[in-house]
N, C-alpha and C. Protein backbone atom coordinates (compact mmCIF):
# COMPACT_ATOMS: atom_id res chain seq x y z
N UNK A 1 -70.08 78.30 -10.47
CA UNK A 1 -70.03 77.07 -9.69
C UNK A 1 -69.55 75.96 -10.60
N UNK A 2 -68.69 75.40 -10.41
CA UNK A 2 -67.84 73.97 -10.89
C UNK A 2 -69.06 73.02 -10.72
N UNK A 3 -69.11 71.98 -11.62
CA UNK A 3 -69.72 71.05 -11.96
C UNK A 3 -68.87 69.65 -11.58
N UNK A 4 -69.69 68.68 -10.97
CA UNK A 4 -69.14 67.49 -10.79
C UNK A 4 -68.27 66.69 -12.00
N UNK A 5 -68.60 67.53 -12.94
CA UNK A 5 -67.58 66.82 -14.10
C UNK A 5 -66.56 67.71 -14.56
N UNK A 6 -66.11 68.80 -13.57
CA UNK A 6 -65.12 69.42 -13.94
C UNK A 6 -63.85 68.99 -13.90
N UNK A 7 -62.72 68.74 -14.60
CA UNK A 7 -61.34 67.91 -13.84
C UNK A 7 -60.59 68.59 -12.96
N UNK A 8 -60.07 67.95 -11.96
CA UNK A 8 -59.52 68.61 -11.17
C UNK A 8 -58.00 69.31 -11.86
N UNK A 9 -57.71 69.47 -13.07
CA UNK A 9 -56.98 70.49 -13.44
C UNK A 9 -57.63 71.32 -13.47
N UNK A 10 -58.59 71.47 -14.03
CA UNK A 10 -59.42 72.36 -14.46
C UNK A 10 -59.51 73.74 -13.35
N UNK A 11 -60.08 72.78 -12.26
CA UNK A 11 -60.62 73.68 -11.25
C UNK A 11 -58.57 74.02 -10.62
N UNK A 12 -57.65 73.37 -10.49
CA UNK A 12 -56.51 73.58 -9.87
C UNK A 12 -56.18 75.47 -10.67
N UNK A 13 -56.11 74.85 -12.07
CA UNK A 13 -55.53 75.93 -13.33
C UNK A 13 -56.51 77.28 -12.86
N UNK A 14 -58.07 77.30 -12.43
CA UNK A 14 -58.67 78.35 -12.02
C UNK A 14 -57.91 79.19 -10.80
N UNK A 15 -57.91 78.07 -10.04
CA UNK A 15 -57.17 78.57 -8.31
C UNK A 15 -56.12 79.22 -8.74
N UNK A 16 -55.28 78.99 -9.56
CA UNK A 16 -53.43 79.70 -9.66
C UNK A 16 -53.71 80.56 -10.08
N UNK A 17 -54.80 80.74 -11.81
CA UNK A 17 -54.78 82.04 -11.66
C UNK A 17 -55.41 83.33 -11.08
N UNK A 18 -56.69 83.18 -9.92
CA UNK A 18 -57.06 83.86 -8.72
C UNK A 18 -55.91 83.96 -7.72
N UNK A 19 -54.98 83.10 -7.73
CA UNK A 19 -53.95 82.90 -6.29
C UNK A 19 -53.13 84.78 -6.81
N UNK A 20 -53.19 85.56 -5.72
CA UNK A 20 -52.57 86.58 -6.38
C UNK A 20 -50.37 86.30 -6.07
N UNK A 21 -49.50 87.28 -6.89
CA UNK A 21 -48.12 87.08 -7.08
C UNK A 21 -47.18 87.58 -5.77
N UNK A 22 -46.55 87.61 -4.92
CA UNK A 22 -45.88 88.44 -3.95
C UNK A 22 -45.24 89.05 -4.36
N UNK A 23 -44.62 90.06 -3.52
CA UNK A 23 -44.17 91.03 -3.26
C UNK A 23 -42.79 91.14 -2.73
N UNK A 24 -42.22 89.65 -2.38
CA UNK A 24 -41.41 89.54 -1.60
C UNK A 24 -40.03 90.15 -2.36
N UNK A 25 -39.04 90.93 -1.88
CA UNK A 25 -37.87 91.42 -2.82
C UNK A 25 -36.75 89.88 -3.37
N UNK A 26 -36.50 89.94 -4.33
CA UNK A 26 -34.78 88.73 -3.78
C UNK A 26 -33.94 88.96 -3.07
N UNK A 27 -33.73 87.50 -2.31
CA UNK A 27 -33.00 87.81 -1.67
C UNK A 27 -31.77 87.11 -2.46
N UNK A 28 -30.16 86.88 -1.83
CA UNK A 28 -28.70 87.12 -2.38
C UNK A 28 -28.58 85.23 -2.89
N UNK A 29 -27.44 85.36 -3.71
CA UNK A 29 -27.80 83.80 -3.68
C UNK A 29 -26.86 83.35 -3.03
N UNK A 30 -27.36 81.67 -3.01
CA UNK A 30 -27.62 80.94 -1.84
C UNK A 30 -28.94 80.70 -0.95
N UNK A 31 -29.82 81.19 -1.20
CA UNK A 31 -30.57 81.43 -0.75
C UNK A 31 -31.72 80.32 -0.26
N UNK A 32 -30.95 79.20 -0.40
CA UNK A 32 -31.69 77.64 -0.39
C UNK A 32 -31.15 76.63 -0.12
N UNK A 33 -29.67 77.57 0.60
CA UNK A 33 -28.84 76.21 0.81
C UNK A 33 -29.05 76.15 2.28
N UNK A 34 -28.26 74.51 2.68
CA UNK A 34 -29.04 74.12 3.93
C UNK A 34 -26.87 74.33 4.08
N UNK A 35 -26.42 74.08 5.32
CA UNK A 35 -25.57 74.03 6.00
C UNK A 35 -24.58 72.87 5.93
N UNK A 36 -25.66 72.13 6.05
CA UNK A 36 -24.70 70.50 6.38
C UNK A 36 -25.94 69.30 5.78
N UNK A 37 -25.79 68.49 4.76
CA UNK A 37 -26.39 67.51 4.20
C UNK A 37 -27.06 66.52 5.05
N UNK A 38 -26.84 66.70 6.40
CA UNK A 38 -27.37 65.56 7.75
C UNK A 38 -28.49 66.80 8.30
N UNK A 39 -28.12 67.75 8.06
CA UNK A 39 -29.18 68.75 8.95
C UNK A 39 -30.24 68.36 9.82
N UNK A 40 -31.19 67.89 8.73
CA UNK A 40 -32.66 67.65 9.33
C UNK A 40 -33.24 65.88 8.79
N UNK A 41 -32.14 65.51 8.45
CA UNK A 41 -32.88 63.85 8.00
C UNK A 41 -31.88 62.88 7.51
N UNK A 42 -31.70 62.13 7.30
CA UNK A 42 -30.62 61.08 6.32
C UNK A 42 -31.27 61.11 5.11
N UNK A 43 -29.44 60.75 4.63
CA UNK A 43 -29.40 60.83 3.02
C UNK A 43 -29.87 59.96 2.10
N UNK A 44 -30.81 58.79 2.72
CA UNK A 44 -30.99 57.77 2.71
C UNK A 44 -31.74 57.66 1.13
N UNK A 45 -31.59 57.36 -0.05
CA UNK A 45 -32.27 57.38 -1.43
C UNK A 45 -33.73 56.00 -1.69
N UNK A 46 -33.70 55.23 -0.71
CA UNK A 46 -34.46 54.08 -0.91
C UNK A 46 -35.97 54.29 -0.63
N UNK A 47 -36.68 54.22 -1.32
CA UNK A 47 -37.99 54.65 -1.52
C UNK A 47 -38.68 53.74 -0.69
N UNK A 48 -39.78 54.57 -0.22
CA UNK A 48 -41.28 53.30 1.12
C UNK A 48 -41.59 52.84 0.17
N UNK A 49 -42.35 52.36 0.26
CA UNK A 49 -43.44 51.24 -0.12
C UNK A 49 -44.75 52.19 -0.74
N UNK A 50 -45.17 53.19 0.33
CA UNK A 50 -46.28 54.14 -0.43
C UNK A 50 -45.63 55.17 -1.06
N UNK A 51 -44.51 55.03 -1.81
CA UNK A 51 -43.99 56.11 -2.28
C UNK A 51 -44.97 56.53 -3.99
N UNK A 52 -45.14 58.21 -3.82
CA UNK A 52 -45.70 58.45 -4.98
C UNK A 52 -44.70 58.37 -6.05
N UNK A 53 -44.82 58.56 -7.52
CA UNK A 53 -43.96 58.25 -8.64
C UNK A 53 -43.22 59.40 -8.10
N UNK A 54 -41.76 59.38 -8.34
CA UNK A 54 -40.23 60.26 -8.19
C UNK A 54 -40.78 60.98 -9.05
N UNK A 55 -40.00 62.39 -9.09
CA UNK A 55 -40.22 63.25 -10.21
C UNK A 55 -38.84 63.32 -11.01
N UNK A 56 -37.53 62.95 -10.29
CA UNK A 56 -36.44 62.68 -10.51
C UNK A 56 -35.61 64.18 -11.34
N UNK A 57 -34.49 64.50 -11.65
CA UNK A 57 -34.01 65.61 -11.89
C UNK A 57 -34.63 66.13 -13.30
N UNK A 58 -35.32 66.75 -13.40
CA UNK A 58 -35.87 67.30 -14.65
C UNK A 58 -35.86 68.79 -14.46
N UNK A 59 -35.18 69.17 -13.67
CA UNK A 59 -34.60 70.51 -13.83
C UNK A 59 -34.11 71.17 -15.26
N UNK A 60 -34.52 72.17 -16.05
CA UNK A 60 -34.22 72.37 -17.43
C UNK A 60 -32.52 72.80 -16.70
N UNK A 61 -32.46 72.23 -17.94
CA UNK A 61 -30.41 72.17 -18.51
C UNK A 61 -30.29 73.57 -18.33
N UNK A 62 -30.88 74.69 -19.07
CA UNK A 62 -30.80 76.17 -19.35
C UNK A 62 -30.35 76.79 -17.88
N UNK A 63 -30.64 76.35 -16.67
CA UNK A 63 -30.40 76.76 -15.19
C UNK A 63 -29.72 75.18 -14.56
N UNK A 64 -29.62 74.37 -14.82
CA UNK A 64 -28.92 73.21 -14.30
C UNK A 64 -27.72 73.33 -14.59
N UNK A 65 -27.10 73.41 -16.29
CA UNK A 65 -25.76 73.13 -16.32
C UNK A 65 -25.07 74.39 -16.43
N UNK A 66 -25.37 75.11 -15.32
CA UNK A 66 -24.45 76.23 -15.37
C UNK A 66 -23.91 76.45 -14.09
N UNK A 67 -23.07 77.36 -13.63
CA UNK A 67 -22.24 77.64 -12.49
C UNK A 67 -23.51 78.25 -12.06
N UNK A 68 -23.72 77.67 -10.33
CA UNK A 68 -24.92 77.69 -9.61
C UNK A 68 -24.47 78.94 -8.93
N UNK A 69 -26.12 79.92 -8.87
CA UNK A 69 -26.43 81.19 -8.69
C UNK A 69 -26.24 82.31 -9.66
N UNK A 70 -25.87 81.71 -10.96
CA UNK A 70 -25.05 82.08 -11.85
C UNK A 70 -26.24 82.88 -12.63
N UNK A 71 -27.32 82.48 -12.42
CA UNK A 71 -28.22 83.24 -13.50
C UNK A 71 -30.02 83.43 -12.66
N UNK A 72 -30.81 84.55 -12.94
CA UNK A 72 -32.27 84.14 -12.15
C UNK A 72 -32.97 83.37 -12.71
N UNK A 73 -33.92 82.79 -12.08
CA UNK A 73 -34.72 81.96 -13.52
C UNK A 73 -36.07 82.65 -13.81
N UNK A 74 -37.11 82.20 -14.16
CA UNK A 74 -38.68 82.55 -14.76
C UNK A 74 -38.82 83.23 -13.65
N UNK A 75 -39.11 82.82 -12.23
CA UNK A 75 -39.89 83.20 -10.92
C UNK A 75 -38.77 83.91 -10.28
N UNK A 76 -37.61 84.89 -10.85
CA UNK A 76 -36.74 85.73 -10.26
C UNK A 76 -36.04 85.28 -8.87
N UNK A 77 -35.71 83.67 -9.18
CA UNK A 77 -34.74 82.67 -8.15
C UNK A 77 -33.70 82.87 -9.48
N UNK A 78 -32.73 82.61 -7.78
CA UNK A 78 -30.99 81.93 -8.19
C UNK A 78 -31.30 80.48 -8.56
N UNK A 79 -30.27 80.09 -9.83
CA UNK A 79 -30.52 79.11 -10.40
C UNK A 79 -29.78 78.07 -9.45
N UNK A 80 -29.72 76.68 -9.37
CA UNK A 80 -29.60 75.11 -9.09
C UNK A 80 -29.70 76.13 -7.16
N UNK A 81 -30.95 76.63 -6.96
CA UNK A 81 -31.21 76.60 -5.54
C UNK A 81 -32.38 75.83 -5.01
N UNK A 82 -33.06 75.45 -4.10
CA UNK A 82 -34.02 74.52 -3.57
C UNK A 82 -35.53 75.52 -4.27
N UNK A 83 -35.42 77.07 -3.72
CA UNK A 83 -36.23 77.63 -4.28
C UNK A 83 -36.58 77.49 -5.72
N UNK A 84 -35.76 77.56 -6.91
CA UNK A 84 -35.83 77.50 -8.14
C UNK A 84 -36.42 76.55 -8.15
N UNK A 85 -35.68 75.13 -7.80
CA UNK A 85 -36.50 73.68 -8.22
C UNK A 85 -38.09 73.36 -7.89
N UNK A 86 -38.23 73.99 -6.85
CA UNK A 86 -39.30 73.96 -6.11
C UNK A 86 -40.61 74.75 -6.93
N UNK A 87 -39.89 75.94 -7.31
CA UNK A 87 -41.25 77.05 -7.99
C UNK A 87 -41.08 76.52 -9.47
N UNK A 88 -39.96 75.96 -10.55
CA UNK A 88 -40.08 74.91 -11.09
C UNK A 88 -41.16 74.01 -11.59
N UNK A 89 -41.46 72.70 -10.21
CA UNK A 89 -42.48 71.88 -9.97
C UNK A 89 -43.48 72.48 -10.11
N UNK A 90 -43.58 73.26 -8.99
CA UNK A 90 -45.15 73.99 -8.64
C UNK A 90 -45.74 74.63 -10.09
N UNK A 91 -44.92 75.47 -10.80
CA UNK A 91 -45.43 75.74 -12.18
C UNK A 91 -45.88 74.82 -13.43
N UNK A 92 -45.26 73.57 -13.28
CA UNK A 92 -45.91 72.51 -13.82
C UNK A 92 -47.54 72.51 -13.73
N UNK A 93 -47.73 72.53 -12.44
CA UNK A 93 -49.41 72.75 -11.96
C UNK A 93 -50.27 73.81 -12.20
N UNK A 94 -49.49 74.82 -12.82
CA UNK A 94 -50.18 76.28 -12.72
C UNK A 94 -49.84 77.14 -12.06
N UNK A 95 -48.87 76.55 -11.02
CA UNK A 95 -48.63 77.82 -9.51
C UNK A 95 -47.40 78.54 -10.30
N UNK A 96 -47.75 79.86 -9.45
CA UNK A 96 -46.41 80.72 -9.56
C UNK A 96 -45.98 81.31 -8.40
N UNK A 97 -45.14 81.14 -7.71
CA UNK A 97 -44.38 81.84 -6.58
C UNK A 97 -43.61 82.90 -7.34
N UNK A 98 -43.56 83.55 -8.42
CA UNK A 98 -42.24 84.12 -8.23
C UNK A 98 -42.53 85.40 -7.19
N UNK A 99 -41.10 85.70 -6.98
CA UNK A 99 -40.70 86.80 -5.95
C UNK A 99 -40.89 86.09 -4.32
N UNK A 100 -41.34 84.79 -4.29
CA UNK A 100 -41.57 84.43 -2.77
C UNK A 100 -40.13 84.05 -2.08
N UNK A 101 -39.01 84.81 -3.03
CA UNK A 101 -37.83 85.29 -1.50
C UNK A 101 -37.37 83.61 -1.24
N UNK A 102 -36.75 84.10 0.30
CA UNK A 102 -36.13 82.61 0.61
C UNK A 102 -37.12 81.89 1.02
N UNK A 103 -36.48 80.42 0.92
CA UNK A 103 -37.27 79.82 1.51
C UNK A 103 -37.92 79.59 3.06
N UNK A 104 -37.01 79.75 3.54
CA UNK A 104 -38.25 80.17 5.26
C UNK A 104 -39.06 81.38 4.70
N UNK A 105 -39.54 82.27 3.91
CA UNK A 105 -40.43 82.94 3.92
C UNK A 105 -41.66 82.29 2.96
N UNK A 106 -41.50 80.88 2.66
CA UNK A 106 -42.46 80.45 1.66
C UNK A 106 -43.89 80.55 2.10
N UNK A 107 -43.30 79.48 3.32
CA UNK A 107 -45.06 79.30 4.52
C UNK A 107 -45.56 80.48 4.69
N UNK A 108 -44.76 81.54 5.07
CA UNK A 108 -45.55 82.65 4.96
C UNK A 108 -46.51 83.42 4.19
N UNK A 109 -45.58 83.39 3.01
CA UNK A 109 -46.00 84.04 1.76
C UNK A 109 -47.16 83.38 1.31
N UNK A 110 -47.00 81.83 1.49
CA UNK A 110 -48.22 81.06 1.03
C UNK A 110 -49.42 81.25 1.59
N UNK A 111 -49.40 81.51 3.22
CA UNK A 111 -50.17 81.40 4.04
C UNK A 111 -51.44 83.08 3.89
N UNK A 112 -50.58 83.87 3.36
CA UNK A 112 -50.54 85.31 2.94
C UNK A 112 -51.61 85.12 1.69
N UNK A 113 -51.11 84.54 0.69
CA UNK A 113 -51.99 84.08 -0.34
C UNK A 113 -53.18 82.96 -0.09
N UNK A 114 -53.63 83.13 0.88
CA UNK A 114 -54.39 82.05 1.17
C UNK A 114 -54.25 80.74 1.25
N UNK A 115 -53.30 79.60 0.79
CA UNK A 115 -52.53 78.10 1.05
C UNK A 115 -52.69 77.65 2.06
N UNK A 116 -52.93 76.41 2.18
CA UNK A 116 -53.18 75.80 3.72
C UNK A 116 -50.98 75.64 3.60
N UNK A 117 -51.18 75.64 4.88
CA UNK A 117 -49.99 75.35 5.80
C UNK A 117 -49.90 74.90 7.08
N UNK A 118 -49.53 73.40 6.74
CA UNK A 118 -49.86 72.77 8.26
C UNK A 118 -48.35 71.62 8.68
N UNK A 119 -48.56 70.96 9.27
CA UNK A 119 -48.07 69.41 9.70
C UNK A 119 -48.29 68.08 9.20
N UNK A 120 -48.52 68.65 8.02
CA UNK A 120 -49.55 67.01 6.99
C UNK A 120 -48.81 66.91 5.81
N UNK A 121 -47.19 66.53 5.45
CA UNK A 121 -47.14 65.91 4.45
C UNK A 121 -47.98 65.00 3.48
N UNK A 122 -48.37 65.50 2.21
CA UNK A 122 -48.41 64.74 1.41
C UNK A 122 -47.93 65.19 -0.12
N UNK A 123 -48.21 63.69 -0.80
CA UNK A 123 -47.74 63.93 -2.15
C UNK A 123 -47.79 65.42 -3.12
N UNK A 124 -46.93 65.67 -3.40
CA UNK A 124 -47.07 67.19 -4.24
C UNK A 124 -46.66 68.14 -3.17
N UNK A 125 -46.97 68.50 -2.14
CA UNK A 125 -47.16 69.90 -0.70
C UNK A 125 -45.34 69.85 -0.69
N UNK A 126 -45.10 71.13 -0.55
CA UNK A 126 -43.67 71.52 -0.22
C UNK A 126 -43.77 71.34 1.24
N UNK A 127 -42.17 70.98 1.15
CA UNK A 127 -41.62 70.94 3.15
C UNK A 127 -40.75 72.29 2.63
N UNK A 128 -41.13 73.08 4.04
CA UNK A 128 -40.45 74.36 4.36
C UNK A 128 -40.24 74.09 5.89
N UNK A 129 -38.71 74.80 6.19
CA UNK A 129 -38.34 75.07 6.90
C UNK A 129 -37.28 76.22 7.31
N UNK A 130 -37.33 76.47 8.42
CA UNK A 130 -36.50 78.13 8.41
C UNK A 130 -35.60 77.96 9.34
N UNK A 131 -35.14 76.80 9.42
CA UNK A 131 -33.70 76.35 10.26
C UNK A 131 -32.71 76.57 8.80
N UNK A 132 -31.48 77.74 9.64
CA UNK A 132 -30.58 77.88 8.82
C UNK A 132 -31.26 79.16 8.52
N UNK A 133 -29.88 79.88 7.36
CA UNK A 133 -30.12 81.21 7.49
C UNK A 133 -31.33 81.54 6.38
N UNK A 134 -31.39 80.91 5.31
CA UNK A 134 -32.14 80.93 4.59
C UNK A 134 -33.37 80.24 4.39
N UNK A 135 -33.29 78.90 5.34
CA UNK A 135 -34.26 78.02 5.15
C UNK A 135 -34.69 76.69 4.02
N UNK A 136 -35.04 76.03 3.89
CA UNK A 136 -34.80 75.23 2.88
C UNK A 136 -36.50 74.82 2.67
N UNK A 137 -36.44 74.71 0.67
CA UNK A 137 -37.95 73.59 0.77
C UNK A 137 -38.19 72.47 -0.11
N UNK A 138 -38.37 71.79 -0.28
CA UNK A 138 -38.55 70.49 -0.81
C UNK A 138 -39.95 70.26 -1.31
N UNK A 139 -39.82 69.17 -2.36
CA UNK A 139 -41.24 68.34 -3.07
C UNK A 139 -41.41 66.92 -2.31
N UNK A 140 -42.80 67.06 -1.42
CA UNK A 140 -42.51 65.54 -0.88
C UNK A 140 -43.16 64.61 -1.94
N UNK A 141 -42.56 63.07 -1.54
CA UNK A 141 -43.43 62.16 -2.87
C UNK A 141 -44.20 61.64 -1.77
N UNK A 142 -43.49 60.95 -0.24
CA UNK A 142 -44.48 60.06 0.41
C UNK A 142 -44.22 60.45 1.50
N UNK A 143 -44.96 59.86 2.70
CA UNK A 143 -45.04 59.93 3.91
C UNK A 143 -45.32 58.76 4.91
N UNK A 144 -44.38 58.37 5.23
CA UNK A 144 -44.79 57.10 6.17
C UNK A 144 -44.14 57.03 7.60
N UNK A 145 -45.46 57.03 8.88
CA UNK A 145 -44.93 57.39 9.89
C UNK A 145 -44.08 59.16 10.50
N UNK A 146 -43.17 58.91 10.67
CA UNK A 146 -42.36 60.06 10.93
C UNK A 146 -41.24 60.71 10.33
N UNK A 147 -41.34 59.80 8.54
CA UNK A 147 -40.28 59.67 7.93
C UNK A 147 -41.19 60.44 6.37
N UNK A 148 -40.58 61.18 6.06
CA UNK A 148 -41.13 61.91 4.34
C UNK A 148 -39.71 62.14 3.26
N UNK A 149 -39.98 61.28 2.72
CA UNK A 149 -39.11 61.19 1.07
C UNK A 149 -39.33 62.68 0.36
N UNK A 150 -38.83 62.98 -0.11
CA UNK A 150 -38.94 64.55 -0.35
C UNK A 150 -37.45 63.99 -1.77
N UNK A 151 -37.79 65.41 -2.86
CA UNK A 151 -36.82 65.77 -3.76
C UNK A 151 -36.50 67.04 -3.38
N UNK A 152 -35.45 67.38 -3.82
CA UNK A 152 -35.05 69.21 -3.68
C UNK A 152 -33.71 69.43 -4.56
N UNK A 153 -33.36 70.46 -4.21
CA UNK A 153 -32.33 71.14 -5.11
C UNK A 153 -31.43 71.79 -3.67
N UNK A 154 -29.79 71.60 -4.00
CA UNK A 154 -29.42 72.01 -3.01
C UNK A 154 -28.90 71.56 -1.54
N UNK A 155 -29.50 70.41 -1.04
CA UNK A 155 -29.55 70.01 0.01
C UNK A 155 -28.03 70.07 1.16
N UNK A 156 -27.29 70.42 0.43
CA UNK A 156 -26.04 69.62 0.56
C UNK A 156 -25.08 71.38 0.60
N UNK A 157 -26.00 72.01 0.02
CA UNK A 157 -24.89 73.04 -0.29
C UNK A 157 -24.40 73.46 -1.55
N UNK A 158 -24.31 72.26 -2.16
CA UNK A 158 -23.72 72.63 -3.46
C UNK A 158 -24.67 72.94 -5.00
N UNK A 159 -25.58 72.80 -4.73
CA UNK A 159 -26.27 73.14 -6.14
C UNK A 159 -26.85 72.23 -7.00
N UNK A 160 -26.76 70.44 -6.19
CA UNK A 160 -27.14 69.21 -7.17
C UNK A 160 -28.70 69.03 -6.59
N UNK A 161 -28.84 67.67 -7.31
CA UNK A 161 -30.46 67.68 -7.46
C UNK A 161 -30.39 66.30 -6.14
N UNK A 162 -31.26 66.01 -5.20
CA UNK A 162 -31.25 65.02 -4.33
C UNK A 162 -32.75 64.29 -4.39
N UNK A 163 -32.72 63.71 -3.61
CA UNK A 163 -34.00 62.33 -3.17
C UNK A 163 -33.63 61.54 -2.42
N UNK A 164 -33.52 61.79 -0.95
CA UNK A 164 -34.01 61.19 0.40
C UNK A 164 -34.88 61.80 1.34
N UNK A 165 -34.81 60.92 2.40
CA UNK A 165 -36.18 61.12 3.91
C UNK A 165 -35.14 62.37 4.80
N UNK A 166 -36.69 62.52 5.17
CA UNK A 166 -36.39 63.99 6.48
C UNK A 166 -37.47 63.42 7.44
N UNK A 167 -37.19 64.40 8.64
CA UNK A 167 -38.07 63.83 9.66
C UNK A 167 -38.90 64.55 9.87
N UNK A 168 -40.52 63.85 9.74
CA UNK A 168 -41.64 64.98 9.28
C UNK A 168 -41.65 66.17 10.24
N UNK A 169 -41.42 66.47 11.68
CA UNK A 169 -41.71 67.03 12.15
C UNK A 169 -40.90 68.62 12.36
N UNK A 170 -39.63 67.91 11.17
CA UNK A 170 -38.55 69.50 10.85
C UNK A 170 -38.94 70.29 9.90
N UNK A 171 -39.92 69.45 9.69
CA UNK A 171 -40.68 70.61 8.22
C UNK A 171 -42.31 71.40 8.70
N UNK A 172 -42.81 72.50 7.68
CA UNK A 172 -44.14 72.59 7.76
C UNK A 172 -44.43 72.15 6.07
N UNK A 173 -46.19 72.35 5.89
CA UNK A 173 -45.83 71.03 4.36
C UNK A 173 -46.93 72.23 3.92
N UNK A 174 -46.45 72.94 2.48
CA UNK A 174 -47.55 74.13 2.05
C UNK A 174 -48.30 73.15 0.99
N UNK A 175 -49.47 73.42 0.94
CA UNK A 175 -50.18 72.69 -0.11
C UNK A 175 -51.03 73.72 -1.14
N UNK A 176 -50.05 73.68 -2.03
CA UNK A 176 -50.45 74.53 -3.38
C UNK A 176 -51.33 74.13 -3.84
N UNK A 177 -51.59 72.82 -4.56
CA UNK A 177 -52.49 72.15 -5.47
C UNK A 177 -53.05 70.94 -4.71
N UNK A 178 -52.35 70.71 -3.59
CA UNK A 178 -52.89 69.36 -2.82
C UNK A 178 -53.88 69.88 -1.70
């Protein structure tokens, strides 16, 4: 039993490593690209007012500056894809997705591993969605109203790093550590 003075790393770093690894195979790359850069929100870069701190492109160089899909990374993703950036972040915290496949199979996989998965953006929780062939997922920072600021990898198609709003209700929001 955790103690009221445990830090909440503490207890997070316990959860990841009980959270068990999937199973999911890879899938081909591309595997995180969205279709068309308007898809599901505007490109809009201007931050709310409750916006949490940006995490901004800190994608390691070693999978950034190379010809995208070009190499797998740690968690057995195609490199500069939404997936990579995403399991990326989450490993900052302790989490490991690798093998969790495309992204429309995240919610699943998460949901599989026990993860809440709901309709509740917030700070840190991935937006997944499985519009498009592969699906796309994102790091949200804020949420205001019907509008969520999100970072990702990909958005566009091509393999760069982004930061604008989507419209909360095109996403589901997995909460790893949140």
């Amino acid at each position: 039993m955790f103690s009221a003075h445990k830090t909440l790393g503490a207890v997070l770093s316990a959860a990841a490593l009980l959270a068990p690894l999937s199973a999911t195979a890879v899938a081909a790359p591309g595997y995180g690209s969205m279709s068309s850069a308007n898809l599901l929100g505007d490109q809009s870069a201007a931050p709310t007012a409750s916006s949490a701190a940006v995490i901004g492109d800190d994608y390691p160089a070693t999978w950034r500056n190379i010809k995208q899909d070009s190499k797998l990374d740690t968690w057995n993703m195609y490199n500069r894809e939404c997936v990579s950036w995403a399991a990326y972040q989450l490993n900052k915290h302790g989490i490991s997705v690798r093998n969790y496949g495309n992204a429309k199979n995240w919610d699943d996989n998460a949901a599989r591993h026990g993860y809440m998965v709901d309709n509740v953006p917030t700070p840190g929780s991935i937006a997944e969605t499985d519009v498009g062939t592969y699906g796309h997922v994102a790091v949200v920072d804020s949420a205001t109203g019907d509008t969520v600021e999100v970072e990702d990898y990909n958005w566009g198609g091509d393999g760069t790093y982004a930061h604008h709003n989507v419209n909360k209700a095109d996403f589901k929001y997995i909460h790893f550590y949140n």
